[in-house]
C-alpha atoms as a PDB file:
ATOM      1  CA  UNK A   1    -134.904 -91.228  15.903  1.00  0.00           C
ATOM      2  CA  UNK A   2    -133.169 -87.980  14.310  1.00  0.00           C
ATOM      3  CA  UNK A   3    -132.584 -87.882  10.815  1.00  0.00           C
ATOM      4  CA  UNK A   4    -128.900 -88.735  10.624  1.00  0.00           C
ATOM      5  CA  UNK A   5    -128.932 -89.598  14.004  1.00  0.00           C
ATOM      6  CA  UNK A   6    -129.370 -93.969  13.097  1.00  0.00           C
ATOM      7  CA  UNK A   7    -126.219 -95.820  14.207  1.00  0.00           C
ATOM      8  CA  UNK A   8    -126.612 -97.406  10.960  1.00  0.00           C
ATOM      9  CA  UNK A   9    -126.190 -94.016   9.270  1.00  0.00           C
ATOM     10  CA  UNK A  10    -123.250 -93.220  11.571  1.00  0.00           C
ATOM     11  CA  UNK A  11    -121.072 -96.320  11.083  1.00  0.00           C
ATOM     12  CA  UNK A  12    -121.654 -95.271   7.473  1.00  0.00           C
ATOM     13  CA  UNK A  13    -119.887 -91.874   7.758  1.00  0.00           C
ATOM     14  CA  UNK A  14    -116.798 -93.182   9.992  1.00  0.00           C
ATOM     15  CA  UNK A  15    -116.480 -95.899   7.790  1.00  0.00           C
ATOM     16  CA  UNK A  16    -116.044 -93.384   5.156  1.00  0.00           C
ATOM     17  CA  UNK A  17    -113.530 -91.129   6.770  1.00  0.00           C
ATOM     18  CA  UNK A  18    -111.311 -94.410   7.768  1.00  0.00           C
ATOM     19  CA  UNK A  19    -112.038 -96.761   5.138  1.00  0.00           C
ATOM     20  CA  UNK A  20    -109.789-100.191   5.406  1.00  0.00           C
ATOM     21  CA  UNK A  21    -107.231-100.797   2.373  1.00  0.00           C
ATOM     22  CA  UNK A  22    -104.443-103.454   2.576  1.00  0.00           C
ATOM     23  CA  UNK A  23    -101.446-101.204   1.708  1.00  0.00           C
ATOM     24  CA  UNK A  24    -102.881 -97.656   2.536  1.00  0.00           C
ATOM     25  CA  UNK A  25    -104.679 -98.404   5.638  1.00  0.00           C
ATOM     26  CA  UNK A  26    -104.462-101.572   6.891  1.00  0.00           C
ATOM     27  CA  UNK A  27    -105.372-100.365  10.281  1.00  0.00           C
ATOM     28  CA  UNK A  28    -109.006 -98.627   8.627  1.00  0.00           C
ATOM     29  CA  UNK A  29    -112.628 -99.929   9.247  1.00  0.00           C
ATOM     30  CA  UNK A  30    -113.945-102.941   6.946  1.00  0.00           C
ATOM     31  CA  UNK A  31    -117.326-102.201   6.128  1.00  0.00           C
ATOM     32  CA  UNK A  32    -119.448-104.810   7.183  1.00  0.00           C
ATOM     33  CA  UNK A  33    -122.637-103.308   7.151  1.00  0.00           C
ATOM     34  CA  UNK A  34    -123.046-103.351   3.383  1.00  0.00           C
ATOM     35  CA  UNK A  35    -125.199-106.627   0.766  1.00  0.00           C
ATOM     36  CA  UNK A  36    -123.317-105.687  -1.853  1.00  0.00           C
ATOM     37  CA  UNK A  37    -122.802-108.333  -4.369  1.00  0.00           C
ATOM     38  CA  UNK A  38    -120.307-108.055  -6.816  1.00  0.00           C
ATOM     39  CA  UNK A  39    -120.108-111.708  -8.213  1.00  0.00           C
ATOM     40  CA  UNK A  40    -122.130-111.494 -11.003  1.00  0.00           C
ATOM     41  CA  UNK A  41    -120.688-107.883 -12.623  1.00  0.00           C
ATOM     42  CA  UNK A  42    -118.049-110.041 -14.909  1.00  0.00           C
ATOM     43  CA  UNK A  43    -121.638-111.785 -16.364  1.00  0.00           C
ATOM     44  CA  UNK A  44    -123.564-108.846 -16.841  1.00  0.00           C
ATOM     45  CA  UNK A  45    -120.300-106.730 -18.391  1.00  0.00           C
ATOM     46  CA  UNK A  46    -120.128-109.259 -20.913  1.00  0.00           C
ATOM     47  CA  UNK A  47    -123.977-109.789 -21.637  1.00  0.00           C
ATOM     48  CA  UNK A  48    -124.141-105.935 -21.671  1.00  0.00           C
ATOM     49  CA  UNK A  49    -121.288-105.948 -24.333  1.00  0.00           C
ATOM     50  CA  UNK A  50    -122.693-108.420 -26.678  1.00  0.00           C
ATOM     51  CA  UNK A  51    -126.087-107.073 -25.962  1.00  0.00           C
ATOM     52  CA  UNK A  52    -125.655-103.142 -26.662  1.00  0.00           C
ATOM     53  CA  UNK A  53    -129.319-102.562 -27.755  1.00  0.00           C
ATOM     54  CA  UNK A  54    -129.965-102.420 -24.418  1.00  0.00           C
ATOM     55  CA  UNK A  55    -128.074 -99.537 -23.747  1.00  0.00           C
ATOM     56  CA  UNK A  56    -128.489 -97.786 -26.684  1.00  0.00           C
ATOM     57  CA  UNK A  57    -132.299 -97.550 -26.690  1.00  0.00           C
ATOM     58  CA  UNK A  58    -132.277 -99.753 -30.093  1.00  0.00           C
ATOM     59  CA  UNK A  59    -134.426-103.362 -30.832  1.00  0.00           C
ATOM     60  CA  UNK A  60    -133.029-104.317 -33.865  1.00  0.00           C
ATOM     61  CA  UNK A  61    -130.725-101.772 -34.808  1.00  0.00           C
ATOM     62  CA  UNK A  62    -133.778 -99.153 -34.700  1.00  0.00           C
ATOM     63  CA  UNK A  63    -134.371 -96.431 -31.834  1.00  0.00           C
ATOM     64  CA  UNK A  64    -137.301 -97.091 -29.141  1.00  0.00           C
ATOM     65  CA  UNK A  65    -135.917 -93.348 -27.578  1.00  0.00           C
ATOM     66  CA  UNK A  66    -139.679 -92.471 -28.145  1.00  0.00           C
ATOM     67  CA  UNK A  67    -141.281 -94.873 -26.680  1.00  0.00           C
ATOM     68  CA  UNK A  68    -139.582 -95.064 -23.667  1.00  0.00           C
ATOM     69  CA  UNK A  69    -139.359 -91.123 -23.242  1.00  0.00           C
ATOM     70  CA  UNK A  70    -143.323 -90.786 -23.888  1.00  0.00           C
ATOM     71  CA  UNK A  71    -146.066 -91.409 -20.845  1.00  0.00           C
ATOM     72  CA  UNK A  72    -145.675 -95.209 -20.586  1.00  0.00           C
ATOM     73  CA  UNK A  73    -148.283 -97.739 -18.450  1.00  0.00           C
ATOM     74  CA  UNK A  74    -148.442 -96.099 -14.960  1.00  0.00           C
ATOM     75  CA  UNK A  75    -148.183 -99.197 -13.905  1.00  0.00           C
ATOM     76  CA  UNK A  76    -145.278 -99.981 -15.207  1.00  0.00           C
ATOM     77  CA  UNK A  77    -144.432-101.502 -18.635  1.00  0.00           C
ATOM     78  CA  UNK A  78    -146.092-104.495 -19.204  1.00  0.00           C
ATOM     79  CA  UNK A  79    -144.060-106.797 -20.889  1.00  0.00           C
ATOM     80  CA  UNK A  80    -141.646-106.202 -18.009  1.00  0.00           C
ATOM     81  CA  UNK A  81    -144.142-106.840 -15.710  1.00  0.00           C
ATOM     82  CA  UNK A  82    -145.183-110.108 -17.616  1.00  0.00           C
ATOM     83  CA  UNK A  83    -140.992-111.049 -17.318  1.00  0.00           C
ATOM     84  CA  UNK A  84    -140.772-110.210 -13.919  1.00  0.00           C
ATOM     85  CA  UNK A  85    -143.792-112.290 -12.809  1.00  0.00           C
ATOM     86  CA  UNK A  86    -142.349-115.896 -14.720  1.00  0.00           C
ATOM     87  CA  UNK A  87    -138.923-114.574 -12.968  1.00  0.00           C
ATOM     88  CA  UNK A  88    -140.547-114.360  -9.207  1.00  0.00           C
ATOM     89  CA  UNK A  89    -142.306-117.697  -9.905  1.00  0.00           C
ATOM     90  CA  UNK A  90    -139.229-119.632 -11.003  1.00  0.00           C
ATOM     91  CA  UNK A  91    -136.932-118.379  -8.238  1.00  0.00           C
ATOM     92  CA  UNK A  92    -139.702-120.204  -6.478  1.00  0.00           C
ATOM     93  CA  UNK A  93    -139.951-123.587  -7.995  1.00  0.00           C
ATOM     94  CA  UNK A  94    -142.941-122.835  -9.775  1.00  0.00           C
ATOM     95  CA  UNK A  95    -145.104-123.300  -6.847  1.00  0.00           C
ATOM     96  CA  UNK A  96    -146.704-119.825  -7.054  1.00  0.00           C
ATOM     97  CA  UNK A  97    -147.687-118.065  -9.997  1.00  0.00           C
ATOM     98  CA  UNK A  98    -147.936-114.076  -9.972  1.00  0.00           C
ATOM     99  CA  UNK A  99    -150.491-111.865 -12.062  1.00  0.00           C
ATOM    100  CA  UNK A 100    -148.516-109.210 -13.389  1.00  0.00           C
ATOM    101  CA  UNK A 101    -151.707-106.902 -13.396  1.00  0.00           C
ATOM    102  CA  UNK A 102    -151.077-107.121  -9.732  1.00  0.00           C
ATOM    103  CA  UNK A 103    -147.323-105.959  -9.872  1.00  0.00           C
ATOM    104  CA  UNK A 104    -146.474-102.254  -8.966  1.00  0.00           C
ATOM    105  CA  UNK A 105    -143.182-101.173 -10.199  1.00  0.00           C
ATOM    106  CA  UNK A 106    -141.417 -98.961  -8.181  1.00  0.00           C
ATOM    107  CA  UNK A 107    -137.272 -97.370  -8.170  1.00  0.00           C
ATOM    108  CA  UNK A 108    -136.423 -99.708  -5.928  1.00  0.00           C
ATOM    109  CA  UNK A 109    -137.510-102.070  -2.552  1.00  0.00           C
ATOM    110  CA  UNK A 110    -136.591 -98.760  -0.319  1.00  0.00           C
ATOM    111  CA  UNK A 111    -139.341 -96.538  -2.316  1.00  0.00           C
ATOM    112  CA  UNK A 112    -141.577 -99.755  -2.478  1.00  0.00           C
ATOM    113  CA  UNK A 113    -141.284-100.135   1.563  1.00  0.00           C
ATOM    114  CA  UNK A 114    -142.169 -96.499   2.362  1.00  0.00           C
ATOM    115  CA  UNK A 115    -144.976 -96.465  -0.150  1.00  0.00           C
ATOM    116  CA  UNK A 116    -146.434 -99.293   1.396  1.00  0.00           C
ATOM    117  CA  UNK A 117    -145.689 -97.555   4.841  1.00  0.00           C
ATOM    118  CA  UNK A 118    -147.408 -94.690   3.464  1.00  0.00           C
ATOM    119  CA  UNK A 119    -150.486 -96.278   1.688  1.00  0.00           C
ATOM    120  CA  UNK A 120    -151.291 -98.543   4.784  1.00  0.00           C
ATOM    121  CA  UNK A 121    -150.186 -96.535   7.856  1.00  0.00           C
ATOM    122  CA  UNK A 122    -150.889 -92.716   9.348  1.00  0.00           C
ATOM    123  CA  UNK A 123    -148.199 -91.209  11.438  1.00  0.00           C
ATOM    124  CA  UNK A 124    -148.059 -92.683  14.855  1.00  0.00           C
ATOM    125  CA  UNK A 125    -148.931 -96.066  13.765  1.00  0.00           C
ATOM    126  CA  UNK A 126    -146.498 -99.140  14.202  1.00  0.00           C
ATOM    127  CA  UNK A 127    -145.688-101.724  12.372  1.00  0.00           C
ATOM    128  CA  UNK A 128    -144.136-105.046  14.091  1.00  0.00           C
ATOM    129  CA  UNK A 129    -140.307-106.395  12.853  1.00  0.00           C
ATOM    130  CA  UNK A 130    -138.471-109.376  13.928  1.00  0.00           C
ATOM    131  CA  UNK A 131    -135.139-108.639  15.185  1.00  0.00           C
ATOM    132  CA  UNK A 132    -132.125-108.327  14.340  1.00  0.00           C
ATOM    133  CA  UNK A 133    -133.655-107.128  11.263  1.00  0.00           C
ATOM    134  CA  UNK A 134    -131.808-104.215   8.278  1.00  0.00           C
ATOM    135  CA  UNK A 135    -130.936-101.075  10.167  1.00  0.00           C
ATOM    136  CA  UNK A 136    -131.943 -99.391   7.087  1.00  0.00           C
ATOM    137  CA  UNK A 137    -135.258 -99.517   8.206  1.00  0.00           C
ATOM    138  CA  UNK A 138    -134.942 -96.702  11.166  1.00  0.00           C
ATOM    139  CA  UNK A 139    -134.220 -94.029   8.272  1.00  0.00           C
ATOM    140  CA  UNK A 140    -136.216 -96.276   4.951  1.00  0.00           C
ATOM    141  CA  UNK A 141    -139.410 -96.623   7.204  1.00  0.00           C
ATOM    142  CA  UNK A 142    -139.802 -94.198   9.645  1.00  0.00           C
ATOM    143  CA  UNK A 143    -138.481 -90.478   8.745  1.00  0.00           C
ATOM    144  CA  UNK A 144    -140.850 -88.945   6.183  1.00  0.00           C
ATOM    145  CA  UNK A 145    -144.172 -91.682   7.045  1.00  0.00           C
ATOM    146  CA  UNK A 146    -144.003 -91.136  10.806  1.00  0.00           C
ATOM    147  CA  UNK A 147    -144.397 -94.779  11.295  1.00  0.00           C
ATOM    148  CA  UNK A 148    -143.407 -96.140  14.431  1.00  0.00           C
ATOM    149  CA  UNK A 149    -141.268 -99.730  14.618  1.00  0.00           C
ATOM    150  CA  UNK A 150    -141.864-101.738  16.971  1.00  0.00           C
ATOM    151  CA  UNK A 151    -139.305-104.806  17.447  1.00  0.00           C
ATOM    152  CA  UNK A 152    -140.405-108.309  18.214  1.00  0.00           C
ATOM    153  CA  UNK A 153    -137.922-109.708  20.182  1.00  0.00           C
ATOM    154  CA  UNK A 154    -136.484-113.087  18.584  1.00  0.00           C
ATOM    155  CA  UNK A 155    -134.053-115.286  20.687  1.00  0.00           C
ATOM    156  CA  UNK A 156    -130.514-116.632  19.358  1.00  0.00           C
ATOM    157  CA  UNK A 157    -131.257-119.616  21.894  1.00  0.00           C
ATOM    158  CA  UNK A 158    -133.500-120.739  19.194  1.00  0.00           C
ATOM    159  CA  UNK A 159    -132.280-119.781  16.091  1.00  0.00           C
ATOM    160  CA  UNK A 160    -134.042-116.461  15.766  1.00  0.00           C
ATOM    161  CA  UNK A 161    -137.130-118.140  15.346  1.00  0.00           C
ATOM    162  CA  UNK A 162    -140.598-115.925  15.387  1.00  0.00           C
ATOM    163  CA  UNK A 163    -142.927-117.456  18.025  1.00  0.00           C
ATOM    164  CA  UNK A 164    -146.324-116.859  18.685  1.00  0.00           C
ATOM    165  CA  UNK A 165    -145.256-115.263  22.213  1.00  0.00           C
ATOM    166  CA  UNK A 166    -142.805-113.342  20.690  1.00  0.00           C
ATOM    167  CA  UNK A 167    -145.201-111.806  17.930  1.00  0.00           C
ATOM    168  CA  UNK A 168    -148.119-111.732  21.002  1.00  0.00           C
ATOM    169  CA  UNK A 169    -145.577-109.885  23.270  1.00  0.00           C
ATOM    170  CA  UNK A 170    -144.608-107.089  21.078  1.00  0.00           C
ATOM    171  CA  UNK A 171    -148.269-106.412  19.955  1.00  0.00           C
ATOM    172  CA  UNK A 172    -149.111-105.712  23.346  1.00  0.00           C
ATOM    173  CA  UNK A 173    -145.757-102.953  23.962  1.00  0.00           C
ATOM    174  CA  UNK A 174    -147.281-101.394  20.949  1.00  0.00           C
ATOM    175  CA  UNK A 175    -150.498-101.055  22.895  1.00  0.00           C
ATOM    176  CA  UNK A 176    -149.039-100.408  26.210  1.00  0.00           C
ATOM    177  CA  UNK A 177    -147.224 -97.007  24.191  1.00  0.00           C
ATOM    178  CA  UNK A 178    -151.051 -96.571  22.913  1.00  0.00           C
ATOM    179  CA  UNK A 179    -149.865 -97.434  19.334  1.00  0.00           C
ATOM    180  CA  UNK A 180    -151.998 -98.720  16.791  1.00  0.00           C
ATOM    181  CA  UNK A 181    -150.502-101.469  15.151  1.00  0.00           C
ATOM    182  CA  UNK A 182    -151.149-102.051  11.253  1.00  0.00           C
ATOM    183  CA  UNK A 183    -149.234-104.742  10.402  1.00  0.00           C
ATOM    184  CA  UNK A 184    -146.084-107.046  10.925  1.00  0.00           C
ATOM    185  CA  UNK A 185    -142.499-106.698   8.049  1.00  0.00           C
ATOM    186  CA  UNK A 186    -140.210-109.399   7.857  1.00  0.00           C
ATOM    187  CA  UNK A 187    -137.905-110.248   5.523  1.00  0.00           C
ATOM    188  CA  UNK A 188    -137.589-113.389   4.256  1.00  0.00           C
ATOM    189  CA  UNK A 189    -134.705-115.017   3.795  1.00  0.00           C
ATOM    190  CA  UNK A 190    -133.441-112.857   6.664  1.00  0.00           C
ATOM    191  CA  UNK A 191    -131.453-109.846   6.456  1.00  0.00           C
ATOM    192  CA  UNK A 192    -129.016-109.964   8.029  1.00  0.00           C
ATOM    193  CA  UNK A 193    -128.935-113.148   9.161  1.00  0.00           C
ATOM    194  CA  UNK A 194    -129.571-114.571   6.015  1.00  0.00           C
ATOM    195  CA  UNK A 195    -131.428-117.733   7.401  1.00  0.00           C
ATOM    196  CA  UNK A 196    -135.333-118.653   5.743  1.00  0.00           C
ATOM    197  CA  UNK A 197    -138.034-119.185   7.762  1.00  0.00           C
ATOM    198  CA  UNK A 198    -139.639-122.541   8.201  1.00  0.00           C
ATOM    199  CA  UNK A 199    -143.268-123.043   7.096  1.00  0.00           C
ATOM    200  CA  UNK A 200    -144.613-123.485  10.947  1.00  0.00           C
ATOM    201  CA  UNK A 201    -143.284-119.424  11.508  1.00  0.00           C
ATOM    202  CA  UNK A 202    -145.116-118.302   8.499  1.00  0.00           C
ATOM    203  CA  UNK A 203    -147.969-120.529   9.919  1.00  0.00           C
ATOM    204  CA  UNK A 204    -147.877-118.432  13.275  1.00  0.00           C
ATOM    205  CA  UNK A 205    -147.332-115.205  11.357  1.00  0.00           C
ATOM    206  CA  UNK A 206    -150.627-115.957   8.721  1.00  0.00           C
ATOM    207  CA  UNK A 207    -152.743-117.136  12.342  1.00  0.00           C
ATOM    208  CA  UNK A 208    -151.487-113.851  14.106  1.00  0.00           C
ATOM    209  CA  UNK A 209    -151.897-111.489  10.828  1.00  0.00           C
ATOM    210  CA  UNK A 210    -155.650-113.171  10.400  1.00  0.00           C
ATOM    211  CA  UNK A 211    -156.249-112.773  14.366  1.00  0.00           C
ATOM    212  CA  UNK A 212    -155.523-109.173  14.797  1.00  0.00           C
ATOM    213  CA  UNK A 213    -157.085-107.762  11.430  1.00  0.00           C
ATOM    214  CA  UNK A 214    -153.834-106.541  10.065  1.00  0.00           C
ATOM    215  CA  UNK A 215    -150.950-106.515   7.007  1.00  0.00           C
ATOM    216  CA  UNK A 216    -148.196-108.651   6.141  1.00  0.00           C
ATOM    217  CA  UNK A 217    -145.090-107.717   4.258  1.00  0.00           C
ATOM    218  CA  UNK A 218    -142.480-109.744   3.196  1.00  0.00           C
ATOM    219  CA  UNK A 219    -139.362-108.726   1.929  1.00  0.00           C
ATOM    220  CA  UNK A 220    -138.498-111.337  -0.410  1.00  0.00           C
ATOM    221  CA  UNK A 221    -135.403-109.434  -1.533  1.00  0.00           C
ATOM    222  CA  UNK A 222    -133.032-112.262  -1.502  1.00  0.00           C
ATOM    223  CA  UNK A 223    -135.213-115.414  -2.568  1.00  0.00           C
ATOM    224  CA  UNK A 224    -133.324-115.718  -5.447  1.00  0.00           C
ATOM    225  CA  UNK A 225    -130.032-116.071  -3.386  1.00  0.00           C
ATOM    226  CA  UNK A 226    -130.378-118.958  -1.507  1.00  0.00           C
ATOM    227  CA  UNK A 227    -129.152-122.887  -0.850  1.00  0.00           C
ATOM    228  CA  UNK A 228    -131.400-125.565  -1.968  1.00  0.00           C
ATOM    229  CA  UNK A 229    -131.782-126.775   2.180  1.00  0.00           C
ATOM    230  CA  UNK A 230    -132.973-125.083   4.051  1.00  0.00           C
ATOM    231  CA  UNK A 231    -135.510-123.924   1.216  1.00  0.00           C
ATOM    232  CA  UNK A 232    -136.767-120.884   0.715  1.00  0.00           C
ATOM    233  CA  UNK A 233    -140.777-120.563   1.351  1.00  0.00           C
ATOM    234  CA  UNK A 234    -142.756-117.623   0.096  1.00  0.00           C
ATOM    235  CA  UNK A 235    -145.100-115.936   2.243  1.00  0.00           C
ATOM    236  CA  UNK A 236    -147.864-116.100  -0.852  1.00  0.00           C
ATOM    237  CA  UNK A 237    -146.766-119.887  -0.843  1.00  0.00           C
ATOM    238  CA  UNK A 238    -148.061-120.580   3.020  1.00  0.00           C
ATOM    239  CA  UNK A 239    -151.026-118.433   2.059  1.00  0.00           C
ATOM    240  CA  UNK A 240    -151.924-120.844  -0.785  1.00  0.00           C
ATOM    241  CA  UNK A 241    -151.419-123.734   1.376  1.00  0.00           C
ATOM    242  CA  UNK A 242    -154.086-122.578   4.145  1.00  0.00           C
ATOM    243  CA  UNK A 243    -156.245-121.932   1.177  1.00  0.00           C
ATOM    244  CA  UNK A 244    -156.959-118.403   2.117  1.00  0.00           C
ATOM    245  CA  UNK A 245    -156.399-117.204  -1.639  1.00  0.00           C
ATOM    246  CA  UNK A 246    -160.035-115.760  -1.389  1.00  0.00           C
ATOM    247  CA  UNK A 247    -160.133-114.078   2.105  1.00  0.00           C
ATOM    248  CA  UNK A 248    -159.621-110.853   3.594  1.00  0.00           C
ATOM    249  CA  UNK A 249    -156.157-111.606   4.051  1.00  0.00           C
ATOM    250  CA  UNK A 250    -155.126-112.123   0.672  1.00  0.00           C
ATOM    251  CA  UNK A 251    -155.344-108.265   0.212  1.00  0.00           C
ATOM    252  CA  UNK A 252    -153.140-107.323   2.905  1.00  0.00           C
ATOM    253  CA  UNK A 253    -150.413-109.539   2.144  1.00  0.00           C
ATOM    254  CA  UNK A 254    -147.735-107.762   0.229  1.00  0.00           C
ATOM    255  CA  UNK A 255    -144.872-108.652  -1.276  1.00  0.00           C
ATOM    256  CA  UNK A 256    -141.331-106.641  -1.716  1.00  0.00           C
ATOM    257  CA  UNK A 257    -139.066-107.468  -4.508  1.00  0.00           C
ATOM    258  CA  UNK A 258    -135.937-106.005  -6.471  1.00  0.00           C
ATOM    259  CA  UNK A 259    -133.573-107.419  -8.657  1.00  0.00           C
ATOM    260  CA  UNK A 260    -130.737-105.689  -6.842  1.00  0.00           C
ATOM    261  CA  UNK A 261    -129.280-108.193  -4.798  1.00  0.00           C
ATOM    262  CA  UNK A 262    -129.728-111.431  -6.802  1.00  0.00           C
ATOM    263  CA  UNK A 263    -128.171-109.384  -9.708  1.00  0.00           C
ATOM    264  CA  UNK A 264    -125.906-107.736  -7.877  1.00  0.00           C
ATOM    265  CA  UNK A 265    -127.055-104.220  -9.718  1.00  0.00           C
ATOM    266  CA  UNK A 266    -126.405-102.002  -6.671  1.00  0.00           C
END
């Protein structure tokens, strides 16, 4: 697909020349295409106010300028890191625990996705998504790496549930266009249909991940921005249960995660 070309990208820029408003253009386009979430900005306006070290580059009234201008960790600092990894554990009941060491901070899940793209894939490889899955992807994924995207066709007479014929079938298109597939990308809970998956479709996805010798990422972008049933599973948490912590595997499952959406800090 043509830069700019993505129907995603186009809905984008009509949207923008007739944008809906109740008085001015009642008749315009409501964007619909858009997780932004707004219901959290009175909290962090008035957390930001009574907090204003945090934008003034102050801890304790004195100026850290320097030592947040200077080379840091390339890694990424690591008492953020060691913050970030309680956070991603207690979003998930505490059932997983996350080694900060491991944790590579990046400006956001888009430059975290194509890195991975980049780091695991050459041009002309695929990678295998559920459908309907984020539109974003066509442009986020595929422009600049050269990675292919393959979709694997989930049903809404079943909820939209992965199978093991659906994963099986769209491993073998990716053959039939002589494409060699490195792993499978779902996200998790779904965007954007904002359901979890169950623990027997991360069970098929670990048993077809381990079968064919390739990654797994999960987009875990909104697992802090869910309902209490159905629950929200990690992928690392379905690992853990098959006890495969100290397999192959457990180095090509990956993990995607920003604060954007449960904070609403588009």
């Amino acid at each position: 697909m043509e830069m700019g070309k993505s129907p995603y990208i186009q809905g984008w820029k009509e949207y923008e020349k007739n944008a809906y408003d109740d008085v001015k253009n009642p008749t315009g386009i409501i964007q619909m295409g858009l997780a932004e979430n707004q219901l959290s900005l009175d909290l962090l306006k008035t957390w930001i106010e009574k907090n204003q070290d945090a934008t003034r580059l102050t801890n304790n009234g004195e100026s850290v300028f320097l030592d947040l201008a200077l080379f840091q960790d390339y890694h990424g600092l690591p008492a953020f890191k060691n913050v970030l990894a309680e956070f991603m554990a207690q979003i998930r009941g505490n059932k997983v625990s996350f080694d900060p060491r491991k944790l590579v901070l990046m400006a956001g899940a888009t430059a975290a996705s194509e890195t991975l793209m980049f780091c695991i894939a050459e041009h002309g490889d695929a990678f295998l998504l559920p459908t309907p899955y984020y539109p974003g992807y066509d442009r986020d994924l595929k422009w600049r790496t050269g990675v292919e995207l393959v979709p694997i066709h989930c049903l809404s007479s079943n909820g939209f549930k992965v199978t093991k014929f659906a994963l099986e079938e769209a491993y073998q298109q990716a053959k039939k266009l002589s494409l060699n597939v490195k792993g499978v990308l779902i996200t998790n809970p779904s965007n954007p249909l904002g359901t979890t998956m169950s623990h027997v479709e991360l069970d098929e996805l670990i048993t077809f991940t381990v079968a064919k010798n390739i990654h797994l990422i999960s987009d875990e972008i909104f697992s802090g921005t869910v309902f209490e049933n159905p629950s929200f599973i990690s992928i690392i948490e379905a690992v853990i249960d098959r006890k495969l912590e100290k397999t192959d595997l457990w180095s090509r499952v990956h993990i995607v995660y920003s604060l954007s959406k449960d904070f609403g800090l588009e």
